[in-house]
Protein backbone atom coordinates (compact mmCIF):
# COMPACT_ATOMS: atom_id res chain seq x y z
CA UNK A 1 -2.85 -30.16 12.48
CA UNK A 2 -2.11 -29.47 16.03
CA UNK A 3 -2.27 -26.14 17.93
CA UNK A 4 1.44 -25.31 17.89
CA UNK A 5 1.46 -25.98 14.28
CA UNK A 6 -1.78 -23.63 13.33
CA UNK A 7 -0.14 -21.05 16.41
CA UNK A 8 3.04 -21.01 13.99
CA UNK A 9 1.28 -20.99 10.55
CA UNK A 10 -1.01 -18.07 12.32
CA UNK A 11 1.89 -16.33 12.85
CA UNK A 12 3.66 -16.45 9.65
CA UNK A 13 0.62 -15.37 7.71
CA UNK A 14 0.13 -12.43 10.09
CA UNK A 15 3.71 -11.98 9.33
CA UNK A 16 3.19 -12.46 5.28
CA UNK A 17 0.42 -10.37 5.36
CA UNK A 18 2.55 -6.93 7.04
CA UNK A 19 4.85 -7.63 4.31
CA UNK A 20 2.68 -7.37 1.41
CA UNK A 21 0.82 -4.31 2.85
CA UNK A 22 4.02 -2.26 3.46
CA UNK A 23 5.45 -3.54 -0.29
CA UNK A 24 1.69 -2.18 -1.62
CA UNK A 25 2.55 1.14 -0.03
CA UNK A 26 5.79 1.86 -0.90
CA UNK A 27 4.92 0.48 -4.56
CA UNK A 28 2.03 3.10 -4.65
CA UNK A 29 3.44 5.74 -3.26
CA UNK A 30 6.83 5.18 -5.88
CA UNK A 31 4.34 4.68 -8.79
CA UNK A 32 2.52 7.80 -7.61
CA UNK A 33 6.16 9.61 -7.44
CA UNK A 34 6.62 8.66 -10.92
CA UNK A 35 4.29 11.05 -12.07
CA UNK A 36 6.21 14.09 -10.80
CA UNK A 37 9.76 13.35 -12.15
CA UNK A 38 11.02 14.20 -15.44
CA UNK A 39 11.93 11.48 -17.66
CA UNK A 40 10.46 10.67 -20.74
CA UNK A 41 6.86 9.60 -21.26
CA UNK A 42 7.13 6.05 -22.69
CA UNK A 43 9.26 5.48 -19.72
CA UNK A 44 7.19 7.40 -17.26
CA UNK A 45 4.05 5.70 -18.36
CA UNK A 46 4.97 2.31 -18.46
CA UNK A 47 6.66 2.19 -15.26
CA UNK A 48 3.16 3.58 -13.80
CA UNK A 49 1.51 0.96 -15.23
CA UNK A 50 3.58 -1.66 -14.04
CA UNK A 51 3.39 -0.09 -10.40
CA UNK A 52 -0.08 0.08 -10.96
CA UNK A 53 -0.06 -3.79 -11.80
CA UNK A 54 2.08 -4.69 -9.01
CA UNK A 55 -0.43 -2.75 -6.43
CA UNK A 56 -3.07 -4.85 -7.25
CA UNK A 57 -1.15 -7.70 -7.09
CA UNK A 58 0.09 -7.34 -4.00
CA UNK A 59 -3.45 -6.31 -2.85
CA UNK A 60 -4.48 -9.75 -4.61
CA UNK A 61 -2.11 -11.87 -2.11
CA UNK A 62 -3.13 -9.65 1.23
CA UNK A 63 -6.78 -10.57 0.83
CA UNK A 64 -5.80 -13.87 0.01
CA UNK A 65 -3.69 -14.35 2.97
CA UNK A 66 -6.25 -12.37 4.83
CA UNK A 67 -8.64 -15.56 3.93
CA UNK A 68 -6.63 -18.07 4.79
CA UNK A 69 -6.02 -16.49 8.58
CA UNK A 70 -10.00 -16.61 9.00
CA UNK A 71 -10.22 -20.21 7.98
CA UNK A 72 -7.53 -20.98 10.27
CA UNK A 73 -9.11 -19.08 13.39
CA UNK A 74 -12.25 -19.80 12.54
């Protein structure tokens, strides 16, 4: 690939990768909000868990990403 095209790929990931933190915070900071509301437990509880789920998702794909932007400037 040339330099403009791993320049441009560089920056999208960079790009990517500020997404996916700032959807990991404001999915843990909602799931941790959760906790303090008053609804009813099965409902409280399993939307934890599936905040919990997507957190480590999304921290799945940021160190993924991360990888891929040290292969490229390596």
């Amino acid at each position: 690939m040339n330099k403009v095209g791993l320049e441009s790929e560089l920056a999208y990931l960079i790009t990517a990768k500020n997404h996916l933190w700032t959807a990991m915070l404001g999915t843990s900071g909602g799931t941790i909000g959760l906790l303090f509301i008053n609804t009813k437990t099965y409902s409280k509880w399993s939307l934890f868990f599936a905040g919990v789920v997507l957190i480590f998702f999304f921290l799945e794909s940021y160190f993924r990403k991360d990888g891929r932007i040290e292969k490229i400037i390596e």
